[in-house]
C-alpha atoms as a PDB file:
ATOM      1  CA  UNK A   1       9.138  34.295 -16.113  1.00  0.00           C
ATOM      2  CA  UNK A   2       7.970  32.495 -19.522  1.00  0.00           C
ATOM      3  CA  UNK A   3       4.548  32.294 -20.037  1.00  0.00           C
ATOM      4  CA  UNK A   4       2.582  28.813 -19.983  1.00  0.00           C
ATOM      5  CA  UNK A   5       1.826  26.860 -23.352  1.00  0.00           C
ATOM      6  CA  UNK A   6      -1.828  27.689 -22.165  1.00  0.00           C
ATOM      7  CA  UNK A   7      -1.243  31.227 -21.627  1.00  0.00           C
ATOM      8  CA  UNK A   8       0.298  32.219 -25.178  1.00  0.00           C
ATOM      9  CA  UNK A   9      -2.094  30.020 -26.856  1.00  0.00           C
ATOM     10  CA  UNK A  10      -4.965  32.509 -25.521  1.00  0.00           C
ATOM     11  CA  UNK A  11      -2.708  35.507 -26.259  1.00  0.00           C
ATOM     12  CA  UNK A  12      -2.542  34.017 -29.616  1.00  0.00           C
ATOM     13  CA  UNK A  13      -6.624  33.450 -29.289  1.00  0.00           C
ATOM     14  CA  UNK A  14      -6.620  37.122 -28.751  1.00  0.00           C
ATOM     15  CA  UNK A  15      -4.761  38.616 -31.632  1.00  0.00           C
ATOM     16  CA  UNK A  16      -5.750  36.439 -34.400  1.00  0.00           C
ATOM     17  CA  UNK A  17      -9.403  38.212 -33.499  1.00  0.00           C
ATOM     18  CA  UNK A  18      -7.704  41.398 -33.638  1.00  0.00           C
ATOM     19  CA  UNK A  19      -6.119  40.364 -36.897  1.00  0.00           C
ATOM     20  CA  UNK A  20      -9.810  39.007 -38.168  1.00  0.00           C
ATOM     21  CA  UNK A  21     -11.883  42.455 -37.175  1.00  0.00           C
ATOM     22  CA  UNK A  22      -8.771  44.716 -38.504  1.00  0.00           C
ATOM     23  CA  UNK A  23      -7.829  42.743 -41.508  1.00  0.00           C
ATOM     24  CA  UNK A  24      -8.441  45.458 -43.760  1.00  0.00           C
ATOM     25  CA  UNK A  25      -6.519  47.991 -42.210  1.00  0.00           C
ATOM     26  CA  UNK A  26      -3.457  45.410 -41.989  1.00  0.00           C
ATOM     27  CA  UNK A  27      -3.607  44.175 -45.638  1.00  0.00           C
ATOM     28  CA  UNK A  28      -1.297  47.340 -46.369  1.00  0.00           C
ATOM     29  CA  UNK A  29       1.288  45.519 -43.699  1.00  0.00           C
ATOM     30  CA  UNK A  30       0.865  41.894 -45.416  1.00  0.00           C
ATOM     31  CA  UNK A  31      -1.664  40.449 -42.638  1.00  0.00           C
ATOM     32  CA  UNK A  32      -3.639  39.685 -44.755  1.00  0.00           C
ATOM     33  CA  UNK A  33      -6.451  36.784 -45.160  1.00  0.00           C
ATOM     34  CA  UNK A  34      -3.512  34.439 -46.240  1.00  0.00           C
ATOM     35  CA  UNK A  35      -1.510  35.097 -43.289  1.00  0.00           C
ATOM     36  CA  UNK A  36      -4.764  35.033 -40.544  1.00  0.00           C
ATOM     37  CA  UNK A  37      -5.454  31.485 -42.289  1.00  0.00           C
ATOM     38  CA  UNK A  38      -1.725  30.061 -41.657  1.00  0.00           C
ATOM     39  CA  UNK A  39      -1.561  32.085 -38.363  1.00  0.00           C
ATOM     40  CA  UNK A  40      -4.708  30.253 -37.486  1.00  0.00           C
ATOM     41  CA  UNK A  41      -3.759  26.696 -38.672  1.00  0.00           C
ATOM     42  CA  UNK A  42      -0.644  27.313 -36.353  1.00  0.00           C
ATOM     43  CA  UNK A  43      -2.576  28.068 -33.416  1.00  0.00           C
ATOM     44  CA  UNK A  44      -5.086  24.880 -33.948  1.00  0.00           C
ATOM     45  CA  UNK A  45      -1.566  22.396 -34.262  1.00  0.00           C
ATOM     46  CA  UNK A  46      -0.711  24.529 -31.218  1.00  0.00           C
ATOM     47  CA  UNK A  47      -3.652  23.801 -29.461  1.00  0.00           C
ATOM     48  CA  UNK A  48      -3.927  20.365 -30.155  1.00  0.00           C
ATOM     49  CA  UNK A  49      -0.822  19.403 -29.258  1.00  0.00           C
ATOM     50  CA  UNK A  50      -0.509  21.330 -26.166  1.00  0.00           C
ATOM     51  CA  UNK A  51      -4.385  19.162 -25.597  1.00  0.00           C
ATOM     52  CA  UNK A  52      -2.212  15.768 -25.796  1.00  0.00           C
ATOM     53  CA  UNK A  53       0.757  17.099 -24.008  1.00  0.00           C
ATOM     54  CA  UNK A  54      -2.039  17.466 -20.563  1.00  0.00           C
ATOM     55  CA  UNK A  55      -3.171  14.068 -21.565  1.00  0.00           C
ATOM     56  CA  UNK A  56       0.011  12.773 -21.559  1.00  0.00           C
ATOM     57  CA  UNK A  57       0.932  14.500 -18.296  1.00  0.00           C
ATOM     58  CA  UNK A  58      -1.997  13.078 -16.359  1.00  0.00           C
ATOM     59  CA  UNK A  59      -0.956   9.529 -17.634  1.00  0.00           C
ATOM     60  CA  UNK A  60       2.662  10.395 -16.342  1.00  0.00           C
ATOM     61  CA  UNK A  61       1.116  11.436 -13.010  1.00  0.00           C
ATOM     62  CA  UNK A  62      -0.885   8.029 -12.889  1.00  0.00           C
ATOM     63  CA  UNK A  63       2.429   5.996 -13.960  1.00  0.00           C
ATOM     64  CA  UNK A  64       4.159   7.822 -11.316  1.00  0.00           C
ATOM     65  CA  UNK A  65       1.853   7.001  -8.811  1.00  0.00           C
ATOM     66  CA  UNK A  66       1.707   3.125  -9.601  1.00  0.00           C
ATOM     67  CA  UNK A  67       5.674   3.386  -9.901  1.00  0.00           C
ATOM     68  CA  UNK A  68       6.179   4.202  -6.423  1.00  0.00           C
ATOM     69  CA  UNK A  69       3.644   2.316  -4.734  1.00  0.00           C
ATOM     70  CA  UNK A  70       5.425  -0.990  -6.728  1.00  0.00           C
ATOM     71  CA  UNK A  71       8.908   0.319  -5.511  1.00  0.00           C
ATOM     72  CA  UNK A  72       7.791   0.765  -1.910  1.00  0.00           C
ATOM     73  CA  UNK A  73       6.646  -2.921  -1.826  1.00  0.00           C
ATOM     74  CA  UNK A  74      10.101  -3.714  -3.353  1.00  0.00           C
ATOM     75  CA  UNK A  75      11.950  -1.691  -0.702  1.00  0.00           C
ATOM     76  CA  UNK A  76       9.955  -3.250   1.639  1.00  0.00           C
ATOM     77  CA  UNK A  77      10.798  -6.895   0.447  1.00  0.00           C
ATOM     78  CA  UNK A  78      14.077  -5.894  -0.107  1.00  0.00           C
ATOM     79  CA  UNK A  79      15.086  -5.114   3.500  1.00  0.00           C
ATOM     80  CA  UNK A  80      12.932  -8.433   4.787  1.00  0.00           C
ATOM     81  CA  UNK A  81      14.900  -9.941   2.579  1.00  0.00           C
ATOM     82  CA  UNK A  82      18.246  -8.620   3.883  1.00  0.00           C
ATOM     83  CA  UNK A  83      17.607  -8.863   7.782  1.00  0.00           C
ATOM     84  CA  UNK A  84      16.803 -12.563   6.580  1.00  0.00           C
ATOM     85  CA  UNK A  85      20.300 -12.846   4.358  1.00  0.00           C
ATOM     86  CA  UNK A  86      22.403 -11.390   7.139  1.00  0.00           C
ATOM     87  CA  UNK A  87      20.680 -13.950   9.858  1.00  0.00           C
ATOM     88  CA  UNK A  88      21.240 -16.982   7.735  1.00  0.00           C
ATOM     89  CA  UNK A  89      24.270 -16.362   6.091  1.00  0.00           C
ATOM     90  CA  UNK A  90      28.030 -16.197   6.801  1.00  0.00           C
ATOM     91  CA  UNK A  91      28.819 -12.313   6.277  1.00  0.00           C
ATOM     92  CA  UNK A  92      31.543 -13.715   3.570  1.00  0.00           C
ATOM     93  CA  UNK A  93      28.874 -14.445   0.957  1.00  0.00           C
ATOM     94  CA  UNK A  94      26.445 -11.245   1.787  1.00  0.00           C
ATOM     95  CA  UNK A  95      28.129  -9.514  -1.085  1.00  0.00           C
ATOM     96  CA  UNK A  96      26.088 -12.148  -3.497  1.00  0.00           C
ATOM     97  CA  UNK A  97      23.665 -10.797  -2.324  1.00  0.00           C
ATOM     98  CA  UNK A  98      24.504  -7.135  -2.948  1.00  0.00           C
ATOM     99  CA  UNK A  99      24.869  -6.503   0.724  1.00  0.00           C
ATOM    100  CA  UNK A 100      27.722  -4.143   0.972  1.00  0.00           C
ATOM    101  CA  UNK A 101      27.223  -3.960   5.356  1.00  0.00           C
ATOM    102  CA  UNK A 102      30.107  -4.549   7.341  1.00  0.00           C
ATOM    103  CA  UNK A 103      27.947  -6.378   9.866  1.00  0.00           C
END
């Protein structure tokens, strides 16, 4: 299984302060203070974005929430609206209607 955005963002956490206490010894493999600085930059866009993808989820969640409460009141108007349309009218004209019952 793939790890969460939160979850290789700490990993990430994790070895850029292994790269920061070791950066001597991996100079000679070109980590050096260059590299920890864009490495680091990365992981700040990284954690930034991944900060305003959660806010955006949460605001999903609400818009979800208000989404379905509106379409059960339309589902419930909608069939008052039918039982009403199939008393009152010939069964000739329910297709107007988009009533696709036989009876």
């Amino acid at each position: 299984m793939a790890k969460s955005y939160s979850q290789t963002i700490t990993d990430a956490q994790v070895m850029l302060s292994g790269i920061r206490t070791n950066q001597t010894v991996l100079e000679k493999r070109s980590i050096d203070r260059q590299f920890a600085d864009n490495f680091d930059a990365t992981l700040e866009d990284c954690i930034k974005l991944n900060n305003e993808q959660e806010e955006l989820k949460a605001r999903l969640k609400t818009k979800t929430q208000e989404l379905n409460t509106h379409l059960a009141e339309l589902m419930k108007k909608k069939g008052e609206a039918k039982k009403i349309i199939k008393l009152d009218m010939p069964q000739s004209t329910w297709k107007e209607f988009g009533i696709l019952d036989k009876r």
